[in-house]
N, C-alpha and C. Protein backbone atom coordinates (compact mmCIF):
# COMPACT_ATOMS: atom_id res chain seq x y z
N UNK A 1 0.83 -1.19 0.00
CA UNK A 1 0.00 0.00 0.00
C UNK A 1 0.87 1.24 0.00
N UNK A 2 1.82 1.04 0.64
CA UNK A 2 2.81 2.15 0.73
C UNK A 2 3.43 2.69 -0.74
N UNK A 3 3.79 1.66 -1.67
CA UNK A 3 4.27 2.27 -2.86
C UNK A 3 3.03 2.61 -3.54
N UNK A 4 2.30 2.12 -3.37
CA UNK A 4 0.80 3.10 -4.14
C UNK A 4 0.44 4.71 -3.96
N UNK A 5 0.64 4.72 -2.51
CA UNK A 5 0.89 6.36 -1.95
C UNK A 5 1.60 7.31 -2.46
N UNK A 6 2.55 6.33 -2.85
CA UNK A 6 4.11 7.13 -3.43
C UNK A 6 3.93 7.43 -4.92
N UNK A 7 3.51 6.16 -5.25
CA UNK A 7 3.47 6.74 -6.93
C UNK A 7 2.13 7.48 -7.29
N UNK A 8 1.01 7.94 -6.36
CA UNK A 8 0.02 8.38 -6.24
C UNK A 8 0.32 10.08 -6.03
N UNK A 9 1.27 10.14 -5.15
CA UNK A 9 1.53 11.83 -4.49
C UNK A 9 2.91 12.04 -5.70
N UNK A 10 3.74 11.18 -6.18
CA UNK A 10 4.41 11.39 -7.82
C UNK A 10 3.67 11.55 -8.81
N UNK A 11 2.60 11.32 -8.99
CA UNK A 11 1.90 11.32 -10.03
C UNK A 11 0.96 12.76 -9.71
N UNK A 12 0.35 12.76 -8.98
CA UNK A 12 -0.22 14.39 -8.78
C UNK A 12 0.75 15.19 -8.61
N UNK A 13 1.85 15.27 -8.41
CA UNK A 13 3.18 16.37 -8.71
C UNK A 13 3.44 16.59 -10.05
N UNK A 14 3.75 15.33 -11.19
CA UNK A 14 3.82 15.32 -12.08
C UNK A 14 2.86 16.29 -12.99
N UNK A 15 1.26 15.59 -12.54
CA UNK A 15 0.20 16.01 -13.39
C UNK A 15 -0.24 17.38 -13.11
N UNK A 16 0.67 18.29 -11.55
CA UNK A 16 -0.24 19.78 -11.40
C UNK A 16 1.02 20.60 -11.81
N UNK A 17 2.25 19.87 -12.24
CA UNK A 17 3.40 20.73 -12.68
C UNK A 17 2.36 21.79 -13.36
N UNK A 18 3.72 23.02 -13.10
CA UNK A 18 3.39 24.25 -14.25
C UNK A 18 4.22 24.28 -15.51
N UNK A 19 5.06 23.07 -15.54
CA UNK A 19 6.09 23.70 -16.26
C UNK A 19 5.96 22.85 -17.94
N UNK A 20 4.63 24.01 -18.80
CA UNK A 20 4.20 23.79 -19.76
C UNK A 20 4.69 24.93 -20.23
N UNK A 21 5.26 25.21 -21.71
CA UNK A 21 5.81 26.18 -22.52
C UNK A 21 4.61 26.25 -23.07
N UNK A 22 4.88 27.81 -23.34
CA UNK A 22 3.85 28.70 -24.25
C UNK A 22 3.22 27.70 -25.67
N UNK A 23 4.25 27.14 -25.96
CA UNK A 23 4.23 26.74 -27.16
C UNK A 23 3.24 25.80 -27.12
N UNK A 24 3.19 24.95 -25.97
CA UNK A 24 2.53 23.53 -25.94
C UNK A 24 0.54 24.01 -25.14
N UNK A 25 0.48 25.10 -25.33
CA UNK A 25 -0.90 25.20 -24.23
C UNK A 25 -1.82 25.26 -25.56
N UNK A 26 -1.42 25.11 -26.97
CA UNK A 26 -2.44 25.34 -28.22
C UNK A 26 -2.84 26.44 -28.68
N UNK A 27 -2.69 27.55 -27.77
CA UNK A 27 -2.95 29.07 -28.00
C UNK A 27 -2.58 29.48 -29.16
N UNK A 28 -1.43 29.27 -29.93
CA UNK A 28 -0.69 29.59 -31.11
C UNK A 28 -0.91 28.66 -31.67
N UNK A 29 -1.59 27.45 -31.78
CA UNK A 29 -2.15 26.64 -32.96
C UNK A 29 -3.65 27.14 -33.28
N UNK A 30 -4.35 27.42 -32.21
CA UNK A 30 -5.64 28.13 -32.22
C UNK A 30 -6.61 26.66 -32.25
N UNK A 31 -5.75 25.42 -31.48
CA UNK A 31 -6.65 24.61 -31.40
C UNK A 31 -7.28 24.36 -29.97
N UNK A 32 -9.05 24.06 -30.85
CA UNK A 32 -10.13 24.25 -30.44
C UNK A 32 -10.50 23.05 -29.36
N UNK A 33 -10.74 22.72 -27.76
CA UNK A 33 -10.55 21.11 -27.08
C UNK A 33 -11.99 21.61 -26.43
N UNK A 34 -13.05 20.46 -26.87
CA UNK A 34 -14.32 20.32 -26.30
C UNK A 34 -14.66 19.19 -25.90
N UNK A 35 -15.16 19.12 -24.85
CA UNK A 35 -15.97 17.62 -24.30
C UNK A 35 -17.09 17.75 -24.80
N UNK A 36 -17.91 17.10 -25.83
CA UNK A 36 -18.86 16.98 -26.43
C UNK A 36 -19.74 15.73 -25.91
N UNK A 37 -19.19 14.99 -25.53
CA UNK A 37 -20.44 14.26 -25.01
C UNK A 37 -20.46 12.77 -25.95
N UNK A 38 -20.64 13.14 -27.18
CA UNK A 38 -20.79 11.72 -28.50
C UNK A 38 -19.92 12.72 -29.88
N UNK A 39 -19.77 12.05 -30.88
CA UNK A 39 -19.48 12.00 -31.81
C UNK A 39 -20.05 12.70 -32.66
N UNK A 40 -19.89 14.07 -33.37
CA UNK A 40 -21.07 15.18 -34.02
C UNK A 40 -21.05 13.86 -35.58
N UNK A 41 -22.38 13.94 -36.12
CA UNK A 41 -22.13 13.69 -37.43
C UNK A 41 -21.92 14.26 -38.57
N UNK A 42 -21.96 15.45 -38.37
CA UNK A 42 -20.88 16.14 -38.93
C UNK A 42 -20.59 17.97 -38.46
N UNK A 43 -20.07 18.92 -39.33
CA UNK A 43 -20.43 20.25 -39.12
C UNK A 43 -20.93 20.78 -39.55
N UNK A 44 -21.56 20.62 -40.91
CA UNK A 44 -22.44 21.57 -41.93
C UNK A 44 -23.66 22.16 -41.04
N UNK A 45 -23.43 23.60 -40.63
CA UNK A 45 -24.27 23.99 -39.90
C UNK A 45 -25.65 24.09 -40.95
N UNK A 46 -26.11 23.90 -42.52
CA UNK A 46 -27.31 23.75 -43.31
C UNK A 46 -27.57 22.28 -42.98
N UNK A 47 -26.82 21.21 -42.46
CA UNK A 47 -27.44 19.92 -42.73
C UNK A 47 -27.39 19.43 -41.56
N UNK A 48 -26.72 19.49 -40.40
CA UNK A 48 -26.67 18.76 -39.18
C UNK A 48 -27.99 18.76 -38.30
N UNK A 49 -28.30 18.11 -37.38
CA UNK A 49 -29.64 18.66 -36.68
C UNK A 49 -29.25 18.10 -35.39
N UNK A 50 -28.28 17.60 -34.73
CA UNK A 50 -28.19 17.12 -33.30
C UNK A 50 -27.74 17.82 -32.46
N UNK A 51 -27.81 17.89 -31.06
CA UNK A 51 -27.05 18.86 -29.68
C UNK A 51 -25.76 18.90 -30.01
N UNK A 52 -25.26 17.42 -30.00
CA UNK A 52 -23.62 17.35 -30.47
C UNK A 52 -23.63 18.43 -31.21
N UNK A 53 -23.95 18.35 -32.26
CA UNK A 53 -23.39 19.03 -33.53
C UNK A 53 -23.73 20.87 -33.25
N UNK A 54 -24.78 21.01 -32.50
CA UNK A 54 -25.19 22.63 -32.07
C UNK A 54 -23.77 22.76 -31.29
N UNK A 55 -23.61 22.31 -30.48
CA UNK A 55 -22.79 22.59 -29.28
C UNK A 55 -21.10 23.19 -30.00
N UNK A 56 -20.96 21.90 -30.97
CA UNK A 56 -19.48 22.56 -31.67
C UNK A 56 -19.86 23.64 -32.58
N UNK A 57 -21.00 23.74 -33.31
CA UNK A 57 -20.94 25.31 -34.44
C UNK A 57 -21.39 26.21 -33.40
N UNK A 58 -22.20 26.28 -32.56
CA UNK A 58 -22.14 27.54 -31.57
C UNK A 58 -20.85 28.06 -30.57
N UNK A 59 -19.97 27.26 -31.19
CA UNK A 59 -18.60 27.38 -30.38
C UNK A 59 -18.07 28.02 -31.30
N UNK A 60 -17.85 27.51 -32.40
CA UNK A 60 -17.34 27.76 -33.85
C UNK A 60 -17.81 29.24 -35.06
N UNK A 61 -18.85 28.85 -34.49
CA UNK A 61 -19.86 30.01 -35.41
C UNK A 61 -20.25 31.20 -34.82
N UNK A 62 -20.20 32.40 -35.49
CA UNK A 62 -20.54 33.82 -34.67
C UNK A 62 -21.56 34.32 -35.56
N UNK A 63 -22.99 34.75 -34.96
CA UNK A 63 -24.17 35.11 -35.74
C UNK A 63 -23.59 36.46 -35.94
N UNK A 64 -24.82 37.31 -36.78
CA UNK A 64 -24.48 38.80 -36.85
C UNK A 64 -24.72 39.47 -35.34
N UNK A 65 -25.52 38.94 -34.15
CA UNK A 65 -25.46 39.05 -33.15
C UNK A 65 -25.44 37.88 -32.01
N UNK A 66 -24.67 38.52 -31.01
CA UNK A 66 -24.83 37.54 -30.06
C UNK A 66 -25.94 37.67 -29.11
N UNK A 67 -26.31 36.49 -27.82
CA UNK A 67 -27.34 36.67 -26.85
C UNK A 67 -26.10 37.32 -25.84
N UNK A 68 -27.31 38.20 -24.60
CA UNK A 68 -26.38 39.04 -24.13
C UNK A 68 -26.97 38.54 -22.37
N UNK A 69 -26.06 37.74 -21.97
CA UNK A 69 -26.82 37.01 -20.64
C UNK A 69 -27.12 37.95 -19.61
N UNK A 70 -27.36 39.05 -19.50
CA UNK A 70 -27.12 40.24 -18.67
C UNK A 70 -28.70 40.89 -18.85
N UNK A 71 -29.29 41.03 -20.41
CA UNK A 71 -30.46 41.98 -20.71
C UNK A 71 -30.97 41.29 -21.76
N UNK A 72 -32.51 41.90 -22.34
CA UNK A 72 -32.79 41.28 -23.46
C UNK A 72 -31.82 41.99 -24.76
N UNK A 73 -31.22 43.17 -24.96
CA UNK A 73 -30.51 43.50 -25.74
C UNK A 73 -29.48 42.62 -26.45
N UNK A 74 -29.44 42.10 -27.54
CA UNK A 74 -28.39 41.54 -28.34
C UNK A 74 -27.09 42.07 -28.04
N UNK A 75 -25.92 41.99 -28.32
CA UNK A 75 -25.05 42.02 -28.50
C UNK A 75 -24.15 42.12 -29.62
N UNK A 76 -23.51 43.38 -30.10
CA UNK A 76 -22.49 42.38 -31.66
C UNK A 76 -22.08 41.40 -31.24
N UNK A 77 -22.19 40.95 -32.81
CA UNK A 77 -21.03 39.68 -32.86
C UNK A 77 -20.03 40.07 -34.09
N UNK A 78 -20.67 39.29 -35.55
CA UNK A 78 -20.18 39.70 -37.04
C UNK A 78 -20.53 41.05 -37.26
N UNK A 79 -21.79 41.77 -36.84
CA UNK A 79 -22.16 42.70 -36.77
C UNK A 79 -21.81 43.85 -35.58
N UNK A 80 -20.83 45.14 -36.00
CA UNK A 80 -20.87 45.88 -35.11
C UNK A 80 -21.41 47.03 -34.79
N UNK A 81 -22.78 46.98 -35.76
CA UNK A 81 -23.61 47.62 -35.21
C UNK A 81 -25.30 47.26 -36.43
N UNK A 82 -26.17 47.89 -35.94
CA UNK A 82 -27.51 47.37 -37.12
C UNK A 82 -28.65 48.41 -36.34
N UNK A 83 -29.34 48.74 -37.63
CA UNK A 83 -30.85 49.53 -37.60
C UNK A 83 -31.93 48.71 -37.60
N UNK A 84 -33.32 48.97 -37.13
CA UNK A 84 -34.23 48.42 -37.53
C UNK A 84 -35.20 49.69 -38.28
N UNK A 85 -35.89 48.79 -38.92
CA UNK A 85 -37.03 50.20 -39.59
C UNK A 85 -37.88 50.62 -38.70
N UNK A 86 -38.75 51.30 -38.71
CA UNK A 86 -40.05 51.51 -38.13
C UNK A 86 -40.63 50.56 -37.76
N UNK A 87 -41.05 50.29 -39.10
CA UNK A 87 -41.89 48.80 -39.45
C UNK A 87 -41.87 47.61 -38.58
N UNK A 88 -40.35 47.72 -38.19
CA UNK A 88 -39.57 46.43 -37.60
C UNK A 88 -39.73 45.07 -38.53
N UNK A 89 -39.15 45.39 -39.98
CA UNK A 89 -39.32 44.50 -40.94
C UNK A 89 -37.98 44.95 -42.10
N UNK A 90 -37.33 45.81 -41.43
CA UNK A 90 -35.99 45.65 -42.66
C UNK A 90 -35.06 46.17 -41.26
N UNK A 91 -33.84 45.65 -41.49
CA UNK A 91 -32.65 45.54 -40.91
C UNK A 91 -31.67 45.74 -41.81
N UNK A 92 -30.83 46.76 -41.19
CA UNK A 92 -29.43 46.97 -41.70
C UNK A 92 -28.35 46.56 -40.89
N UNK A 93 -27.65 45.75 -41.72
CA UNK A 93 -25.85 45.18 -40.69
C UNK A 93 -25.06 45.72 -40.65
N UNK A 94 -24.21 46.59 -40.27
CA UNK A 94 -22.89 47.21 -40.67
C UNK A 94 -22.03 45.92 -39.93
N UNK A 95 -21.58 44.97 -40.70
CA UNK A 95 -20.30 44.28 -40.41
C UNK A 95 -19.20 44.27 -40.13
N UNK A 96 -18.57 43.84 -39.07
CA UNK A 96 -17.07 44.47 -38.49
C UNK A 96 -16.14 44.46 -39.75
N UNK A 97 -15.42 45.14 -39.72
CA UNK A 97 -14.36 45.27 -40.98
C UNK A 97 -13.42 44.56 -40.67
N UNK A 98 -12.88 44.18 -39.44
CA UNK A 98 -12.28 42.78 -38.98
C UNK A 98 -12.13 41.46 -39.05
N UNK A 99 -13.46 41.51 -39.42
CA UNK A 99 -13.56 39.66 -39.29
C UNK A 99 -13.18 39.61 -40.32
N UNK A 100 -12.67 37.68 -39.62
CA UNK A 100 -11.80 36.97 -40.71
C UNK A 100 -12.49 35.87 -40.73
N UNK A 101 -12.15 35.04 -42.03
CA UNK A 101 -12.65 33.75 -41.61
C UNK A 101 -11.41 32.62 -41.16
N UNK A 102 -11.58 31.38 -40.76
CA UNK A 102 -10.12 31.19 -40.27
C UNK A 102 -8.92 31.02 -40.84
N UNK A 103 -9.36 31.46 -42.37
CA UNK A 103 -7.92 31.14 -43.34
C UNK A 103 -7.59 32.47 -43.71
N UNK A 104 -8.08 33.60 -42.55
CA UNK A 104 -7.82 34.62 -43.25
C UNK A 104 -8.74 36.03 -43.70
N UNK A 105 -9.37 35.10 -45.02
CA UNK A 105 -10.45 35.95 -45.57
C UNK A 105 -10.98 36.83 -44.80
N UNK A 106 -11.51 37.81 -45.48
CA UNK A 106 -12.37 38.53 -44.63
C UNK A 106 -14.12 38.41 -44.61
N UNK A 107 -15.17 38.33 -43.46
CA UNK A 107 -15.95 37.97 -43.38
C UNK A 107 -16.57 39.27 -44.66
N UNK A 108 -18.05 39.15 -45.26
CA UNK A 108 -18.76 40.22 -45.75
C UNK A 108 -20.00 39.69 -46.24
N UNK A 109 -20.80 40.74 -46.43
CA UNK A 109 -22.19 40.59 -46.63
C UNK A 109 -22.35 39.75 -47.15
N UNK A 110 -21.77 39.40 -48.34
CA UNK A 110 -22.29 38.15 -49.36
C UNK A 110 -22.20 36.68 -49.17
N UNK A 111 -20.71 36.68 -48.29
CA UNK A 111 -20.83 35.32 -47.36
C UNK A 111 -22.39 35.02 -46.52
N UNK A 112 -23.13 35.95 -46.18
CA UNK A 112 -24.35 35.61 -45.35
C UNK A 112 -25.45 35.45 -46.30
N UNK A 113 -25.20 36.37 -46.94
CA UNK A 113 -26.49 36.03 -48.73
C UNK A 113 -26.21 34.82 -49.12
N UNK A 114 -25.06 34.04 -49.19
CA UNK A 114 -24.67 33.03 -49.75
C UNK A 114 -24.91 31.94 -49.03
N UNK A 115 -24.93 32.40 -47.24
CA UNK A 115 -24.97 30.97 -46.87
C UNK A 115 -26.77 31.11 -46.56
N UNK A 116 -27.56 31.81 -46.94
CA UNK A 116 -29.04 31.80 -46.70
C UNK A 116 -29.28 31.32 -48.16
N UNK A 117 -28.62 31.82 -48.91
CA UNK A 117 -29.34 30.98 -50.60
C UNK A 117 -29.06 29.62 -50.45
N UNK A 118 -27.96 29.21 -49.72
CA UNK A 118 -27.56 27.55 -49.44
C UNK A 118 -28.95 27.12 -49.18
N UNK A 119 -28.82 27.63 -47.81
CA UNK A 119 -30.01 26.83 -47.00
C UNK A 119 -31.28 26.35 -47.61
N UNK A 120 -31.70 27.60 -48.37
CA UNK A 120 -32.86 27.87 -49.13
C UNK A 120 -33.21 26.83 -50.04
N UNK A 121 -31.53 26.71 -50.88
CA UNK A 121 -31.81 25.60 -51.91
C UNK A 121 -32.57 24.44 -51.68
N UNK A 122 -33.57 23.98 -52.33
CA UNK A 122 -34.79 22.70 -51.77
C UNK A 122 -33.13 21.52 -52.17
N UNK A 123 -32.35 21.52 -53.17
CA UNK A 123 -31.47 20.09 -53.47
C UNK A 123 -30.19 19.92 -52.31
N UNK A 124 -30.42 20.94 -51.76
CA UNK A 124 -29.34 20.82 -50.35
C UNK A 124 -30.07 19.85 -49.68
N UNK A 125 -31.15 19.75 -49.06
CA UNK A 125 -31.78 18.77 -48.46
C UNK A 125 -31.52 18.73 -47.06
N UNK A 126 -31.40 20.24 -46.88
CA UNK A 126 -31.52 20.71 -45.21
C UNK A 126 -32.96 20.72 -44.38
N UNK A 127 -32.96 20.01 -43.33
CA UNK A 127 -34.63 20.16 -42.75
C UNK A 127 -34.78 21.23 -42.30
N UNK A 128 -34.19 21.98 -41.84
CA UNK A 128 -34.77 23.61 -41.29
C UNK A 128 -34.64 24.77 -42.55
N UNK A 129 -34.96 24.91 -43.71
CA UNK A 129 -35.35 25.39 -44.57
C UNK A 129 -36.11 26.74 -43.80
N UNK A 130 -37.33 26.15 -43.28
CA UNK A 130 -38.82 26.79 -43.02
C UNK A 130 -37.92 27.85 -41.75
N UNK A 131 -36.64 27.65 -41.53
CA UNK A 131 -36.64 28.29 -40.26
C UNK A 131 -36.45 30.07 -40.61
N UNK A 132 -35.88 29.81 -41.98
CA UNK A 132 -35.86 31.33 -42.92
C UNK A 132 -37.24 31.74 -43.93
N UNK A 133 -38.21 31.36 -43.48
CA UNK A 133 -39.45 31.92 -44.29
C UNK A 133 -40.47 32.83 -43.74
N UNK A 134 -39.67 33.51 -42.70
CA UNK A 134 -40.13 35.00 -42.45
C UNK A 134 -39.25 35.94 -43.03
N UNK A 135 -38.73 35.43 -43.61
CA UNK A 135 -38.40 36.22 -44.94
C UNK A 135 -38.87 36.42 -46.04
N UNK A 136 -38.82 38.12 -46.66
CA UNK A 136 -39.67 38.10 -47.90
C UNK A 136 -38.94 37.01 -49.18
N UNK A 137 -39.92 36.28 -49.49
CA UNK A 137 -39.73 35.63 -50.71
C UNK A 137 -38.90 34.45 -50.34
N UNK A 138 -38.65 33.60 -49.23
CA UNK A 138 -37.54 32.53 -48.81
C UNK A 138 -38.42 31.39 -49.26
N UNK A 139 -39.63 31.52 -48.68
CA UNK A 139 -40.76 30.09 -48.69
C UNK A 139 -40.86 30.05 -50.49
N UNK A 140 -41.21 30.86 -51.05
CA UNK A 140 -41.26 30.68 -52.30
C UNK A 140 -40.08 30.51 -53.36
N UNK A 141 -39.09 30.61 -52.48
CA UNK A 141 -38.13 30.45 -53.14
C UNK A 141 -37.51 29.06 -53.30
N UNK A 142 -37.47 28.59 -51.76
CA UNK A 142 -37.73 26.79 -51.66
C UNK A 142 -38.33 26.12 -51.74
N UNK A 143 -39.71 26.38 -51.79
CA UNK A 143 -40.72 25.50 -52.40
C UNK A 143 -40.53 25.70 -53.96
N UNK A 144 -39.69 26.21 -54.96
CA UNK A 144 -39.68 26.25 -56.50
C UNK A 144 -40.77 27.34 -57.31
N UNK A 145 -41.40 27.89 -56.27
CA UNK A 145 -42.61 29.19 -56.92
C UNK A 145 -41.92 30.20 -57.31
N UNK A 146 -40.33 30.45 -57.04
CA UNK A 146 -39.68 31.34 -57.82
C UNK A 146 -38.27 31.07 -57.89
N UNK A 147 -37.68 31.34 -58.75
CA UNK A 147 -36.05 30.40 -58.81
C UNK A 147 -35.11 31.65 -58.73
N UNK A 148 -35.79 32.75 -58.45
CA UNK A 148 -34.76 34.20 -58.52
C UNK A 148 -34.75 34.29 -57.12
N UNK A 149 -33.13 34.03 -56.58
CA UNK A 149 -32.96 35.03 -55.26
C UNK A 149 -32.70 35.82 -55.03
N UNK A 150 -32.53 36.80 -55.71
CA UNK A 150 -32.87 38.33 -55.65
C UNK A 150 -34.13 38.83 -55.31
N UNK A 151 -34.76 38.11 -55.17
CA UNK A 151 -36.44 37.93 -54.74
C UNK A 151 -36.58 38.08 -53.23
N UNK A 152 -35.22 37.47 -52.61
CA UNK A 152 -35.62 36.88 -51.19
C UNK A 152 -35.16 37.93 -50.31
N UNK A 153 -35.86 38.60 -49.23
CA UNK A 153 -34.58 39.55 -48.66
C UNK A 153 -34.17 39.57 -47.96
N UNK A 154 -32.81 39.67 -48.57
CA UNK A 154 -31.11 39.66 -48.17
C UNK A 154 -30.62 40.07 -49.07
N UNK A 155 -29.88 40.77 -49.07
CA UNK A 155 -29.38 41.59 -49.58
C UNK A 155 -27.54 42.23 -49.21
N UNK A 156 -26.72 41.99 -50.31
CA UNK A 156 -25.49 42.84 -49.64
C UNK A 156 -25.90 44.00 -50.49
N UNK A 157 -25.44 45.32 -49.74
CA UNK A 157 -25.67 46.48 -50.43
C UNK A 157 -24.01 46.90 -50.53
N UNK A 158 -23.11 46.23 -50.20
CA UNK A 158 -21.74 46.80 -50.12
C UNK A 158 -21.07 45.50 -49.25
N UNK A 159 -19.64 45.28 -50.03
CA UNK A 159 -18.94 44.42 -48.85
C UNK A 159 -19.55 44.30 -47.28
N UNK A 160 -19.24 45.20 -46.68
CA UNK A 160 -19.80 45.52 -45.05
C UNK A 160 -21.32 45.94 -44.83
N UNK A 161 -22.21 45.82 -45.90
CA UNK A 161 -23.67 46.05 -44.96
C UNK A 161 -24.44 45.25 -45.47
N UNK A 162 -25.49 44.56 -44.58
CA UNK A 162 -26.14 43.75 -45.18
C UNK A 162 -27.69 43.75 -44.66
N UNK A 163 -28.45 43.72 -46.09
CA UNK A 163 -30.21 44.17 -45.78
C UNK A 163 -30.76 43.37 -45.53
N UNK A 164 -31.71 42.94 -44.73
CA UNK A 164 -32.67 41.44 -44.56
C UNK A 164 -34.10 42.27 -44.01
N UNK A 165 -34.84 41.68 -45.31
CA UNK A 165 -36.29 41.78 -45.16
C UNK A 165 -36.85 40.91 -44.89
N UNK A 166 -38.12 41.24 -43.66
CA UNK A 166 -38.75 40.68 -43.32
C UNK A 166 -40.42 40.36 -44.17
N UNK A 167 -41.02 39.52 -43.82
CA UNK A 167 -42.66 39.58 -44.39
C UNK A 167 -43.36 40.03 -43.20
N UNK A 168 -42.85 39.99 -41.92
CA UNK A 168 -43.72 40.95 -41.11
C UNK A 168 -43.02 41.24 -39.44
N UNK A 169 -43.24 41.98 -38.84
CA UNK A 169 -42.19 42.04 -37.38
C UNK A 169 -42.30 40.84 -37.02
N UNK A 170 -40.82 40.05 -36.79
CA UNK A 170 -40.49 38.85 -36.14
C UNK A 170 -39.81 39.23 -34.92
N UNK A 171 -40.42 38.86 -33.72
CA UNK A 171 -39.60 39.18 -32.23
C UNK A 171 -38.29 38.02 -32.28
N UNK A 172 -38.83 37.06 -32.79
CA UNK A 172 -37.32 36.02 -32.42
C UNK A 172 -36.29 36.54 -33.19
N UNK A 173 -36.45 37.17 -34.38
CA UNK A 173 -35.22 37.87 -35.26
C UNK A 173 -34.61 38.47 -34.23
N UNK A 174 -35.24 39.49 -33.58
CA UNK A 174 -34.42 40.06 -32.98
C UNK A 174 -35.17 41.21 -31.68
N UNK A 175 -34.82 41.02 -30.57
CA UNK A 175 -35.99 41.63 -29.62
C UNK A 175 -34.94 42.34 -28.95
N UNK A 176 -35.46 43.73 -28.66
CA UNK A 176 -36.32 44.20 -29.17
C UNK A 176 -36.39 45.20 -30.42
N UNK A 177 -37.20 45.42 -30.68
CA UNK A 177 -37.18 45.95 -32.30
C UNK A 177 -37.14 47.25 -32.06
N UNK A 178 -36.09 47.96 -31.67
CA UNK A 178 -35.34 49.31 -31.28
C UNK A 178 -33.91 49.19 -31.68
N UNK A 179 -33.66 50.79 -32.89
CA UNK A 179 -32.38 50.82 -33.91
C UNK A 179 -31.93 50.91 -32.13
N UNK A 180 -30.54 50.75 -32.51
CA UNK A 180 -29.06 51.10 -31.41
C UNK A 180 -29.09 52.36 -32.06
């Protein structure tokens, strides 16, 4: 029992050492260590539908706003700042001029037009489709009643701003429906 003690109080010396170099803590690889629980089946945030798989793109992924655990007020995220209309049915993004994506690139409006025409597409064969059809023209656009997405609104009006129309005030878009 005695050498068990020993290699027990060696082994928690070993394992609470500090003496890890900068190099080895992943910070400068920028790699990402999650306990997930199971196995995601994959990442395509248009095709995945499980917790697993939420848990790593909400780690991974930054909306145009974040939730703000403090108030109902949003937060930037991709977006560092946005209007609402009157109406509370058109939104403007001004997008950080910062963001990157991780190879670099820089984030911009059309990346978000692009990844909502994804979704949209009925041959992607994503089940939450319907989750963008409080948007003008999205439902008709995936159901095949119109094949123009220029129809749908979203809109880049410029690298950094981006328009999204609504078909009528949606609180879950975004609450509350007061410009910053």
């Amino acid at each position: 029992m005695k050498h068990y003690s020993i290699f027990f109080v060696l082994f928690l010396i070993i394992g609470c050492s500090s003496n890890v170099s900068p190099v080895d803590d992943g910070l400068d690889k920028q790699i990402f260590h999650f306990g997930n629980g199971s196995e995601p089946q994959g990442i395509d945030p248009h095709i995945v539908t499980g917790v697993p798989e939420h848990h790593i793109l909400i780690s991974l992924c930054e909306g145009l706003t974040i939730p703000n655990a403090f108030d109902d007020d949003n937060l930037p995220g991709a977006a560092e700042s946005w209007s609402v209309s009157d109406d509370g049915k058109t939104y403007i993004f001004k997008l950080r001029k910062n963001g990157k994506w991780s190879n670099g690139d820089p984030v911009t409006a059309e990346d978000f037009v692009w990844s909502w025409q994804r979704i949209l597409t009925a041959s992607l064969g994503s089940q939450y489709p319907d989750m963008l059809y409080y948007l003008e023209g999205a439902q008709e656009y995936h159901t095949g009643l119109n094949d123009d997405f220029s129809s749908v609104g979203v809109k880049a009006l410029d690298n950094y701003t981006l328009e999204v129309k609504l078909k009528a005030p949606t609180p879950f878009f975004y609450w509350p429906f007061e410009p910053l």
